[in-house]
N, C-alpha and C. Protein backbone atom coordinates (compact mmCIF):
# COMPACT_ATOMS: atom_id res chain seq x y z
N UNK A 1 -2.01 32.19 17.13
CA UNK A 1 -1.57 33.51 16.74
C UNK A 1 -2.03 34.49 17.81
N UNK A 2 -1.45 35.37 17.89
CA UNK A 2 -1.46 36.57 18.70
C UNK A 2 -2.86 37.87 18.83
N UNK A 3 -2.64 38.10 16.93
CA UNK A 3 -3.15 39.64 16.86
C UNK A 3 -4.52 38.44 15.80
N UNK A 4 -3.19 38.61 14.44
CA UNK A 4 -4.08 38.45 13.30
C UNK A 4 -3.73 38.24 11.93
N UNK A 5 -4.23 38.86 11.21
CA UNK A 5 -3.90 39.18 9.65
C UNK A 5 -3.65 39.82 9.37
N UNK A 6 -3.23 40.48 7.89
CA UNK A 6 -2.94 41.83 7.14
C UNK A 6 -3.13 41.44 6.08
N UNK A 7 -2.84 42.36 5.31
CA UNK A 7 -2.95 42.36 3.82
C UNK A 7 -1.65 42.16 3.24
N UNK A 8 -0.49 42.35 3.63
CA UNK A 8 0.32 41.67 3.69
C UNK A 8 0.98 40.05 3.66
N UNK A 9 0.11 39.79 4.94
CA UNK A 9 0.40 38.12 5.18
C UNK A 9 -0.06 37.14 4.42
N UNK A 10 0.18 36.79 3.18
CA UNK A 10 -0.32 35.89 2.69
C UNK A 10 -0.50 34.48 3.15
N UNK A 11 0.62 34.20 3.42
CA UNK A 11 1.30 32.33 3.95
C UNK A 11 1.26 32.52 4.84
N UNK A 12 1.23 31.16 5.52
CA UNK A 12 1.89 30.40 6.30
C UNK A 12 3.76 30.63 6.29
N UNK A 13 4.12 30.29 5.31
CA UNK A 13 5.53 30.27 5.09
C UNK A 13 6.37 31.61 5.59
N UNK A 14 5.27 32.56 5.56
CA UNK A 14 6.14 33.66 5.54
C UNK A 14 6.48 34.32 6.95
N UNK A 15 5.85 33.28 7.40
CA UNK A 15 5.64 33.28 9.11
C UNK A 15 6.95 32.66 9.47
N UNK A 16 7.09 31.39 8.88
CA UNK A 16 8.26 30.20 9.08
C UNK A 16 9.60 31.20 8.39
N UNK A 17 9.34 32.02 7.60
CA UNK A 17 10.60 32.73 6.81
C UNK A 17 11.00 33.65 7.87
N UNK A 18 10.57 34.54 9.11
CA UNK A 18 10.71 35.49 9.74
C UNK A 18 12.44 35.01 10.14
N UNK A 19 13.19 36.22 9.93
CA UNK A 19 14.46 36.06 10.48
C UNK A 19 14.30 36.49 11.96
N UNK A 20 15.21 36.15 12.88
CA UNK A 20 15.28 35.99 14.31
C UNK A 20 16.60 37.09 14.46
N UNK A 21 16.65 37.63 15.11
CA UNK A 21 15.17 38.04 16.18
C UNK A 21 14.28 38.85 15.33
N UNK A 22 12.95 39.04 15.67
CA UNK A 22 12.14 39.04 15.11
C UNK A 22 11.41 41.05 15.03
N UNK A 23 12.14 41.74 13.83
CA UNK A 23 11.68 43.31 13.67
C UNK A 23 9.92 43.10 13.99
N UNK A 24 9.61 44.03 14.85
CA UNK A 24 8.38 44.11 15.18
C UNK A 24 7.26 44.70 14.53
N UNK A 25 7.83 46.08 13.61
CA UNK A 25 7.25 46.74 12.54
C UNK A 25 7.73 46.70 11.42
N UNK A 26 7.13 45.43 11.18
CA UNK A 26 7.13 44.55 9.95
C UNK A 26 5.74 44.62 9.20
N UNK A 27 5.38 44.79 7.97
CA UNK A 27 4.47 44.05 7.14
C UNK A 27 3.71 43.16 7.43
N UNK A 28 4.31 42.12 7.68
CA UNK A 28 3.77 41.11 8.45
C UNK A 28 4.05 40.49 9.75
N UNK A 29 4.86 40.96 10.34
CA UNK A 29 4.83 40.67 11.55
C UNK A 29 3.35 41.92 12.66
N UNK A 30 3.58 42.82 12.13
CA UNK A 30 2.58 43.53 12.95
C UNK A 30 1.31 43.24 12.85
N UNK A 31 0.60 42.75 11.90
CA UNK A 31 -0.66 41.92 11.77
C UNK A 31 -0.65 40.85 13.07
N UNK A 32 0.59 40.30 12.76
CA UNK A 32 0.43 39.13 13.43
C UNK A 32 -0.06 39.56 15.22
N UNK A 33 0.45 40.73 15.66
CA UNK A 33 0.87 41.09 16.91
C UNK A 33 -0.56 42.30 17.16
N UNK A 34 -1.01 42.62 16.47
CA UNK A 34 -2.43 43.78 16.21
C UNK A 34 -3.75 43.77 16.14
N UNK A 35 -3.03 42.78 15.29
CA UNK A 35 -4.65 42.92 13.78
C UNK A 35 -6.02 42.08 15.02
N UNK A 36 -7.39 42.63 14.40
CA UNK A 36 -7.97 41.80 14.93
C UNK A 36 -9.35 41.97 14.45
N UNK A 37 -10.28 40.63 14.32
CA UNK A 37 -11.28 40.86 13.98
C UNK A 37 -12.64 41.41 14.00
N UNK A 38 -12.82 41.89 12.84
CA UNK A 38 -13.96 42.76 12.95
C UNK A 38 -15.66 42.74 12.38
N UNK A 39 -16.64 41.63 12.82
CA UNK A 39 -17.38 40.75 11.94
C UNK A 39 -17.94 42.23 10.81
N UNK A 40 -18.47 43.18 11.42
CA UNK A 40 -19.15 44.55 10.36
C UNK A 40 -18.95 44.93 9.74
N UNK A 41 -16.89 44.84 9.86
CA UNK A 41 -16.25 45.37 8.32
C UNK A 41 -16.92 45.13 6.90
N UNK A 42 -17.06 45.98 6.24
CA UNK A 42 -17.66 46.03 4.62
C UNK A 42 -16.77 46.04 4.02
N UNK A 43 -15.63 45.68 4.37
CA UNK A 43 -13.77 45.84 3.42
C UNK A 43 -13.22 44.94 4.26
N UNK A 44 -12.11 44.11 3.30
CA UNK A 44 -11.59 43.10 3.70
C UNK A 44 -10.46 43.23 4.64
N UNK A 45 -10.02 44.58 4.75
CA UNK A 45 -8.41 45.03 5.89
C UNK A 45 -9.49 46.37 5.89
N UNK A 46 -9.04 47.30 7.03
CA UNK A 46 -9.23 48.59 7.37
C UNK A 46 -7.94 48.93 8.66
N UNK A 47 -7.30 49.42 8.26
CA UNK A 47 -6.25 50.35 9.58
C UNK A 47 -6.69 50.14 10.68
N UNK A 48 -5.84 49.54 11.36
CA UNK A 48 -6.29 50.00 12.88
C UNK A 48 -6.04 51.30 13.04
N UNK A 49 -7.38 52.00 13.99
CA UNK A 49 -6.83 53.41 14.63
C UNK A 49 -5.81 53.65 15.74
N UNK A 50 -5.13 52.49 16.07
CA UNK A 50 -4.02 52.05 17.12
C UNK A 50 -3.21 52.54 16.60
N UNK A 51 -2.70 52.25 14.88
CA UNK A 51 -1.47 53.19 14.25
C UNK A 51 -1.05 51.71 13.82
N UNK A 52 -1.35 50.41 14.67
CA UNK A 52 -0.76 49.36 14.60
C UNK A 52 -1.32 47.88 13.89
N UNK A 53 -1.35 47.43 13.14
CA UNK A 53 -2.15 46.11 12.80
C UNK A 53 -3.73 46.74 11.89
N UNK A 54 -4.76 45.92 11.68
CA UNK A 54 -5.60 45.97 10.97
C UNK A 54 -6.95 45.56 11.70
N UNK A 55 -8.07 45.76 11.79
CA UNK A 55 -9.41 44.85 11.54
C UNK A 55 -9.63 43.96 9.86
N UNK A 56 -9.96 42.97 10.46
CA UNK A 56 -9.86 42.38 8.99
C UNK A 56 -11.83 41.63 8.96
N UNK A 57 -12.60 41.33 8.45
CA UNK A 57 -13.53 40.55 8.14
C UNK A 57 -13.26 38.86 8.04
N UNK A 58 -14.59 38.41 7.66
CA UNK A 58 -14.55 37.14 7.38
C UNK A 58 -14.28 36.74 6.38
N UNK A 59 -14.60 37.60 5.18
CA UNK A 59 -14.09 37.21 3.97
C UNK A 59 -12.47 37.32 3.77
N UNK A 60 -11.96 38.18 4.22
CA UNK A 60 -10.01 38.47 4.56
C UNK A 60 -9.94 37.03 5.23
N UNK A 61 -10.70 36.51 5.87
CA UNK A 61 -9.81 35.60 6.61
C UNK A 61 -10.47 33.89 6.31
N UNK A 62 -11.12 34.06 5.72
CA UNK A 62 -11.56 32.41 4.87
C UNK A 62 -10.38 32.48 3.86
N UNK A 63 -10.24 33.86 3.05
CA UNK A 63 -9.26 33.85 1.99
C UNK A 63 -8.03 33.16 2.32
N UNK A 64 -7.51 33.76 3.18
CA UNK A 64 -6.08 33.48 4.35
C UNK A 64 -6.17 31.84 4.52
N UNK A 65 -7.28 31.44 4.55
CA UNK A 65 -7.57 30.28 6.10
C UNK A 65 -7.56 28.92 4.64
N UNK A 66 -8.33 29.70 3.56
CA UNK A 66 -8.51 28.55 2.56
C UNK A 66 -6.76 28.74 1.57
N UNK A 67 -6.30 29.64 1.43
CA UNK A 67 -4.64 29.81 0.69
C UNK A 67 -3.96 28.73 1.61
N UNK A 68 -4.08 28.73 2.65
CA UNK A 68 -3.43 27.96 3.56
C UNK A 68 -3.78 26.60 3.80
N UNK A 69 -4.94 25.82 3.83
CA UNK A 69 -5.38 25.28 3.96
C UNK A 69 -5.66 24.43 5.47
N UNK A 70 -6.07 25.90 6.17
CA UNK A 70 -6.52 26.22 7.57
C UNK A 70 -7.47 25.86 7.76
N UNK A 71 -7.96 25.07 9.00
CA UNK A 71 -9.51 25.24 9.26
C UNK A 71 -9.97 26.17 10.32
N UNK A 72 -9.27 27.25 11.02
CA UNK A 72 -9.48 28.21 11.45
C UNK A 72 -8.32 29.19 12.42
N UNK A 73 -8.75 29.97 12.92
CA UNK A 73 -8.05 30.58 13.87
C UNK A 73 -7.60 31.22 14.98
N UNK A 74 -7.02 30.35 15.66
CA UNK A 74 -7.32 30.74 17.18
C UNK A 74 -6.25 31.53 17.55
N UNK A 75 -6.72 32.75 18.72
CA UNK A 75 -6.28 33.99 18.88
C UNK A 75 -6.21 34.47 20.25
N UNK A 76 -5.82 35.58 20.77
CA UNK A 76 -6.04 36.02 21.98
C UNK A 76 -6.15 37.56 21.70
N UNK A 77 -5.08 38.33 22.21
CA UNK A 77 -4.90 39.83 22.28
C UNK A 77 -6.17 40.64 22.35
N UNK A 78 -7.41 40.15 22.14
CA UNK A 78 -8.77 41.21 22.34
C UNK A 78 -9.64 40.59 23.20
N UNK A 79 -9.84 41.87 24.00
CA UNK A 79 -10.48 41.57 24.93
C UNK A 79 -12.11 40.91 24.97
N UNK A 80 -12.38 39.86 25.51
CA UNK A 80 -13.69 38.81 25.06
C UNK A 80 -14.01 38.74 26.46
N UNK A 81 -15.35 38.37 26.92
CA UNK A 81 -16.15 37.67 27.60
C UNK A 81 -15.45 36.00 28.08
N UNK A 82 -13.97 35.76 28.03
CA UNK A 82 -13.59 34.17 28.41
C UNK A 82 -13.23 33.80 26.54
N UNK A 83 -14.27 33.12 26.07
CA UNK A 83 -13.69 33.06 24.38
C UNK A 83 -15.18 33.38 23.72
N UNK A 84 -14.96 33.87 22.54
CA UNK A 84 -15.91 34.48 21.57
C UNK A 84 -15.20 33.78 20.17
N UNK A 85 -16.30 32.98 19.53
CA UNK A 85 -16.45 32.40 18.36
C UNK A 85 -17.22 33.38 17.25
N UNK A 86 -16.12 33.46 16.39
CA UNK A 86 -16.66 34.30 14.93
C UNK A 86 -16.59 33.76 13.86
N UNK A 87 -17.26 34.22 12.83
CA UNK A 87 -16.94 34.01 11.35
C UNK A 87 -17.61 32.47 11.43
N UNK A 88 -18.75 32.57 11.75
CA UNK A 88 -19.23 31.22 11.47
C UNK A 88 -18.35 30.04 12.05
N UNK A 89 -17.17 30.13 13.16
CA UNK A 89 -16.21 29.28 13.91
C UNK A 89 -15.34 29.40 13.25
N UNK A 90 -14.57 30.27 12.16
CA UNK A 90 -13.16 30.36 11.54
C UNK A 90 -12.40 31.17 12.64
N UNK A 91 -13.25 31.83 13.49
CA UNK A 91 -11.59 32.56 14.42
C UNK A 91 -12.62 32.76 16.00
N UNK A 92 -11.55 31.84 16.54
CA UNK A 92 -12.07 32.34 17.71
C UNK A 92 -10.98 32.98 18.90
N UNK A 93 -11.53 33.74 19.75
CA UNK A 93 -10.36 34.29 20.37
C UNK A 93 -10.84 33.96 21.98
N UNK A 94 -9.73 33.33 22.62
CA UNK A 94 -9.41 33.08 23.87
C UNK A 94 -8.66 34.28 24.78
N UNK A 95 -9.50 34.97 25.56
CA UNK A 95 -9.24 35.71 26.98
C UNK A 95 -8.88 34.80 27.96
N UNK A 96 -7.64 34.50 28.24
CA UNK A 96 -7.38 33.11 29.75
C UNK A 96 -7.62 34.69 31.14
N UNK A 97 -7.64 35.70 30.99
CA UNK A 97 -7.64 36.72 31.94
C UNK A 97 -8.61 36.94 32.43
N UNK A 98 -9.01 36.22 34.03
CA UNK A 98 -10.37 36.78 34.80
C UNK A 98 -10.19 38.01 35.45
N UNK A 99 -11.22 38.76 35.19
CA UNK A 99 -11.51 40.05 36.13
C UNK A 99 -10.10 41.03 35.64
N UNK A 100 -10.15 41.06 34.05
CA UNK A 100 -9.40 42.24 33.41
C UNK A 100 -9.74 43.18 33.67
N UNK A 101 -10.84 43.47 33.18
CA UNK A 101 -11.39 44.61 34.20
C UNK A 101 -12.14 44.74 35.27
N UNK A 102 -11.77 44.73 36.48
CA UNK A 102 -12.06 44.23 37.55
C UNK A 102 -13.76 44.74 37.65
N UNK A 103 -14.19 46.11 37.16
CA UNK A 103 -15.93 46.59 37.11
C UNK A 103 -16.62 45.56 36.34
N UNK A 104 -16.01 44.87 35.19
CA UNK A 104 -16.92 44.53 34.25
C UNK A 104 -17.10 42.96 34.66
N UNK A 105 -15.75 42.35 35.43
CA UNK A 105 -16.26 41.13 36.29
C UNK A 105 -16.08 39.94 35.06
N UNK A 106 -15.14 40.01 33.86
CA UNK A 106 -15.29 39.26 32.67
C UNK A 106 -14.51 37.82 33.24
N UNK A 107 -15.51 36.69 32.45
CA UNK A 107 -15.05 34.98 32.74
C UNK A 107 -13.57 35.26 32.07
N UNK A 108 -13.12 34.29 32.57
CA UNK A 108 -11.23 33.81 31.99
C UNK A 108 -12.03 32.49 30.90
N UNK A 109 -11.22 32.05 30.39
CA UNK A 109 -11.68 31.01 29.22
C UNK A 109 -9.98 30.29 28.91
N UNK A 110 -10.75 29.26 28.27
CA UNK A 110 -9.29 28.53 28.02
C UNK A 110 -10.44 27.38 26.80
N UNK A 111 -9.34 26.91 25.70
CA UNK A 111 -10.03 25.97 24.76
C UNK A 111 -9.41 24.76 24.54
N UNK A 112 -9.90 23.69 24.81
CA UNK A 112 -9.73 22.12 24.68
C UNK A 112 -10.09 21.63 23.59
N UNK A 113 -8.73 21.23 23.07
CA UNK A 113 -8.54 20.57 21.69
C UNK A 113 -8.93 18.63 22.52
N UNK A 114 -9.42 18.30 21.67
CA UNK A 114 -9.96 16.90 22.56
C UNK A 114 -8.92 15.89 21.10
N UNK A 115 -8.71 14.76 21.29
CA UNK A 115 -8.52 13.74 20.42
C UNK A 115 -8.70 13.49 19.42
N UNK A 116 -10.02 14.06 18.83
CA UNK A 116 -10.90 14.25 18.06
C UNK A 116 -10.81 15.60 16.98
N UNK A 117 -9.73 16.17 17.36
CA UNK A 117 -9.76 17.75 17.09
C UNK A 117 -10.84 18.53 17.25
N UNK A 118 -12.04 18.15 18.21
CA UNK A 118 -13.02 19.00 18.31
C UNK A 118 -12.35 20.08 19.11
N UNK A 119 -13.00 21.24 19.26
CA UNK A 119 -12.45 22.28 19.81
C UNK A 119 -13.20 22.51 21.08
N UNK A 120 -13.43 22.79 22.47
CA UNK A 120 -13.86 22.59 22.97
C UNK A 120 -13.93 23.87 24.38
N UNK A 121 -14.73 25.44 24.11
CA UNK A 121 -14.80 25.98 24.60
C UNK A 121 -14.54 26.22 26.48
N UNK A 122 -13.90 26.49 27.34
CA UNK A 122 -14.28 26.34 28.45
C UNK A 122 -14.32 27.70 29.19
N UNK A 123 -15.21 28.35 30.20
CA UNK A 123 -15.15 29.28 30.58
C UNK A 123 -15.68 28.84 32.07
N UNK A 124 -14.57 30.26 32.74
CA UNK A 124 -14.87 29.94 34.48
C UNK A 124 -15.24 31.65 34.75
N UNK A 125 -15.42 31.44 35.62
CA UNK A 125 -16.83 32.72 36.42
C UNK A 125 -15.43 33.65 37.04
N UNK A 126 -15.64 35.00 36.93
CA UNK A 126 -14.21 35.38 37.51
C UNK A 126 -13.98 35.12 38.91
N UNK A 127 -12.68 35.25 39.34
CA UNK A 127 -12.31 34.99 40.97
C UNK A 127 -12.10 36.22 41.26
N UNK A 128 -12.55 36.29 42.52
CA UNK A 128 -12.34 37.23 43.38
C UNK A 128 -10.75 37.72 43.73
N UNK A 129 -9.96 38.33 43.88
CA UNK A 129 -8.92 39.01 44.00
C UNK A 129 -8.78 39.37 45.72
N UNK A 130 -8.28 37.98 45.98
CA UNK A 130 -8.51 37.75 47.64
C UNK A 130 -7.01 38.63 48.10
N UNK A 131 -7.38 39.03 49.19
CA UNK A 131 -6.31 39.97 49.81
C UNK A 131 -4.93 38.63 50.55
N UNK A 132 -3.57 38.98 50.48
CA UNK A 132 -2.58 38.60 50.53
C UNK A 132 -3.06 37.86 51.45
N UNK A 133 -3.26 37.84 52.54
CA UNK A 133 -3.29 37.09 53.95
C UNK A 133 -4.24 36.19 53.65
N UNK A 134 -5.33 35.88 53.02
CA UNK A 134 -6.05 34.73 52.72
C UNK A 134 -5.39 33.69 51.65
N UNK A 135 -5.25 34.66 50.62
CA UNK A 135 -4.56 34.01 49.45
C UNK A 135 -3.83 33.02 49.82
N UNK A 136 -2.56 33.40 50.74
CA UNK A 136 -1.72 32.34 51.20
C UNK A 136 -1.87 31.58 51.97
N UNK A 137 -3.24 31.55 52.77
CA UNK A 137 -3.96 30.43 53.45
C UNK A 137 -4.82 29.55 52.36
N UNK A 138 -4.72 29.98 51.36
CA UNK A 138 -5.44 28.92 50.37
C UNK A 138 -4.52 28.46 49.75
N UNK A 139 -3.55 29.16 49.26
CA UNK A 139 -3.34 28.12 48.04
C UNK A 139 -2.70 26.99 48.80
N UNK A 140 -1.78 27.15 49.32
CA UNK A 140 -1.14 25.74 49.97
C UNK A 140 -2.23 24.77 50.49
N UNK A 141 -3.84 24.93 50.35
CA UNK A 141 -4.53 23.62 50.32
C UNK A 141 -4.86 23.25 49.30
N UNK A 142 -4.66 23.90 48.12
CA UNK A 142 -4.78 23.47 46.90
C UNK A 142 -4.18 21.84 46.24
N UNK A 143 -5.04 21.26 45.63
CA UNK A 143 -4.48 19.53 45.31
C UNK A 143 -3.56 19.92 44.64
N UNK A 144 -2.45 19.29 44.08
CA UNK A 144 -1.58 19.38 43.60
C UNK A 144 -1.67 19.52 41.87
N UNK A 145 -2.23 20.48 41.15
CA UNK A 145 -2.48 21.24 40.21
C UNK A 145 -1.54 22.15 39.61
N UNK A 146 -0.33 22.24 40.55
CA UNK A 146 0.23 23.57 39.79
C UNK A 146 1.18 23.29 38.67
N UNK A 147 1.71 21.80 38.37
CA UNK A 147 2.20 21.58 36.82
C UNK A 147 1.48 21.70 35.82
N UNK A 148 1.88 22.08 34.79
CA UNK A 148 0.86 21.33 33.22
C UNK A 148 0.16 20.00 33.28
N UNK A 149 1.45 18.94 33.84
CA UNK A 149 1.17 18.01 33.83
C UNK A 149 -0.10 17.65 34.76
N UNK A 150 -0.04 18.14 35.74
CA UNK A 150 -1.06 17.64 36.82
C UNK A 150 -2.59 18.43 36.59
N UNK A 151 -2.05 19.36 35.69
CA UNK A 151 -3.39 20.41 35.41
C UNK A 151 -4.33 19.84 34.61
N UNK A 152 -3.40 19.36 33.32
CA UNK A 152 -4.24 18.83 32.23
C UNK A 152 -4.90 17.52 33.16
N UNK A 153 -4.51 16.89 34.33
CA UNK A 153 -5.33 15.58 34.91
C UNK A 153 -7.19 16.61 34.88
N UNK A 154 -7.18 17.42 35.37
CA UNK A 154 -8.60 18.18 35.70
C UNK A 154 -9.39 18.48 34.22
N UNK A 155 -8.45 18.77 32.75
CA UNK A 155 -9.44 18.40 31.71
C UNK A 155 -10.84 17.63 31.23
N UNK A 156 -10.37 15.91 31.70
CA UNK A 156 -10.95 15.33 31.37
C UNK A 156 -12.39 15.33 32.18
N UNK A 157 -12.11 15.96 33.51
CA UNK A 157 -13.20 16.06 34.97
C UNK A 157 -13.74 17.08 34.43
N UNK A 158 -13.32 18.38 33.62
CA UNK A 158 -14.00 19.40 33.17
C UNK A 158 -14.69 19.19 31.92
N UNK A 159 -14.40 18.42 30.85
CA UNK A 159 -15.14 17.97 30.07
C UNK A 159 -16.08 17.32 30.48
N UNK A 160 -16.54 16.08 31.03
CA UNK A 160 -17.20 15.01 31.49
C UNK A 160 -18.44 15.87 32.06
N UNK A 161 -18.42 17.66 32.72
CA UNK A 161 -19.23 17.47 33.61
C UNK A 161 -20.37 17.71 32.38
N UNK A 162 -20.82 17.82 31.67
CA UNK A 162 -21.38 18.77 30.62
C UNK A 162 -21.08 17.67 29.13
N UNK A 163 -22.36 16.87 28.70
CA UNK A 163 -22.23 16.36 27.07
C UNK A 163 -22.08 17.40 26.70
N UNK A 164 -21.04 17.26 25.15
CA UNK A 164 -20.59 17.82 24.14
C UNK A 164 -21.58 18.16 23.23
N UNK A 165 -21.81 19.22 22.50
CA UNK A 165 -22.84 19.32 21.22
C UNK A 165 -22.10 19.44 20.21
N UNK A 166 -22.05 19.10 19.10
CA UNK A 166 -21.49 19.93 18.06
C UNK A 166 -22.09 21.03 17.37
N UNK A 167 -20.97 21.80 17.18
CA UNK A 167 -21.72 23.38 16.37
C UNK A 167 -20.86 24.09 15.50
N UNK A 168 -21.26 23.80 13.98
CA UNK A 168 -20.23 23.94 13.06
C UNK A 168 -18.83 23.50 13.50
N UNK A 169 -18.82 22.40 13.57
CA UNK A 169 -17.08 21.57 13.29
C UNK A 169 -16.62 21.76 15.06
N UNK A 170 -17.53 22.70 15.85
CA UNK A 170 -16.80 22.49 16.95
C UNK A 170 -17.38 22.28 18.07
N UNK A 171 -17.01 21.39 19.09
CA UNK A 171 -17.63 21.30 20.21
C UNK A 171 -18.26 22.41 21.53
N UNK A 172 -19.16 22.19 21.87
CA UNK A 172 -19.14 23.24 22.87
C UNK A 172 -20.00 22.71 24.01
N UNK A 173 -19.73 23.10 25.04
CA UNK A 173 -20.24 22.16 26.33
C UNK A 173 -20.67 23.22 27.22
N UNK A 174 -21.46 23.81 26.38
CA UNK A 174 -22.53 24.82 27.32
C UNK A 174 -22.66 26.23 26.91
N UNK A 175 -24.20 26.43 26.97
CA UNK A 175 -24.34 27.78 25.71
C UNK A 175 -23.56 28.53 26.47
N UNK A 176 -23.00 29.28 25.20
CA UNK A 176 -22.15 30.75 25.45
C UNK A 176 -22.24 31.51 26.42
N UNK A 177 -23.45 31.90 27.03
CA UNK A 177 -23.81 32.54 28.00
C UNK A 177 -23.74 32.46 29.26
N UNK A 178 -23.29 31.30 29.59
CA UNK A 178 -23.13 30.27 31.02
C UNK A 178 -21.34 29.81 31.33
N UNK A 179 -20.99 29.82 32.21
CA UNK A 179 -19.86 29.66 32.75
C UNK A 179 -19.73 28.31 33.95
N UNK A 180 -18.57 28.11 33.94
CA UNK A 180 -18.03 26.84 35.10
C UNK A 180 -17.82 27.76 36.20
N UNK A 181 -18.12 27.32 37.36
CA UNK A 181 -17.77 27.93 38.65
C UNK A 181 -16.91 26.92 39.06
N UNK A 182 -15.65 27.60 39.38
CA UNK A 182 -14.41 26.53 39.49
C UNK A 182 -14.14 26.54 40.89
N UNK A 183 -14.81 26.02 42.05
CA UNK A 183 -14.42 26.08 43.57
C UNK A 183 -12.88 25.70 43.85
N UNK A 184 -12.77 26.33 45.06
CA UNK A 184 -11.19 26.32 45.31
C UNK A 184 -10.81 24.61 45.43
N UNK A 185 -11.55 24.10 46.24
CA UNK A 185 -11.38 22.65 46.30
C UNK A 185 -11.79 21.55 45.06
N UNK A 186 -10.49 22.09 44.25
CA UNK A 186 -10.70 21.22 42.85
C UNK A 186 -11.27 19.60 42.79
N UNK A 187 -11.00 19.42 43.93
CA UNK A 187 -11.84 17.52 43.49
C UNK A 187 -13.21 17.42 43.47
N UNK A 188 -13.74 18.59 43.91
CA UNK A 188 -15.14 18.69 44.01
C UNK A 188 -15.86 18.87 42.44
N UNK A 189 -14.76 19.12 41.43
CA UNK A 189 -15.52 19.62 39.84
C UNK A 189 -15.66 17.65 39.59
N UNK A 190 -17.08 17.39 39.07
CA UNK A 190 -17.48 16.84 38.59
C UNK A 190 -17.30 15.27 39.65
């Protein structure tokens, strides 16, 4: 999902019911595209001051997660440190964007669902924002990475470097606080 919840969104289904193309200020479509979590909330929805979507709590969203029979929820649209795990691991939200804000220098993140359905945090250190004339002296030495297909080959090298712990239902391969430094010369990870 995108945003989030509402008070609105009850189902699952009602997600699958959306007629195409898809009204944007909707009931429930704007949750979906907005909303986002808020662990302090003392109320289960509160307005966003955006005009758009909601903050919702943990209790709004076990409700949601158990009607459904969800085991959690993964997200993007707010801005995180790479990914940030809430609600005791019911929602976590993935930033794939390094150096959003280029002052604050924030990791990109991406999450690995393993075989196992463990969930499997990953975060890289931001990159530098190399000027045109280098850029294009690098990438063309880059290994051949730029499909899905060939990308996901570097998963298993990024898992491996780092045992797995478990922590509440989900894996994580290195405290929160610590990041992968991803060198340009990818065969060198692990």
């Amino acid at each position: 999902m995108h945003g989030g919840i509402g008070p609105q969104l009850q189902t699952v289904e009602q997600i699958a019911a959306l007629k195409r193309p898809i009204e944007f200020c909707t009931d429930v479509v704007e949750p979906i595209v907005w909303s986002d979590p808020k662990p302090e909330l003392n109320m289960t929805y509160f307005a966003s001051p955006r005009g758009h979507g909601y903050y919702f709590n943990e209790e709004a969203l076990k409700t949601f997660l158990t009607r459904n029979n969800l085991r959690g929820l993964i997200r993007g649209h707010l801005f995180v440190d790479g990914v940030s795990i809430m609600f005791n691991g019911a929602c976590i939200t993935v930033f794939s964007a390094s150096n959003y804000v280029p002052e604050m220098e924030n990791n990109s993140g991406i999450l690995y669902i393993d075989e196992e359905n463990n969930y499997i945090p990953i975060e890289y250190s931001p990159l530098n924002t190399p000027k045109r004339r280098i850029a294009e002296k690098v990438i063309p030495s880059l290994p051949m990475y730029g499909t899905p297909q060939k990308s996901a080959l570097l998963i298993p090298k990024i898992v491996k470097c780092e045992k797995a712990v478990k922590v509440n239902n989900f894996a994580v391969n290195r405290p929160r606080s610590m990041s992968v430094n991803v060198p340009f010369d990818r065969s060198s990870i692990c």
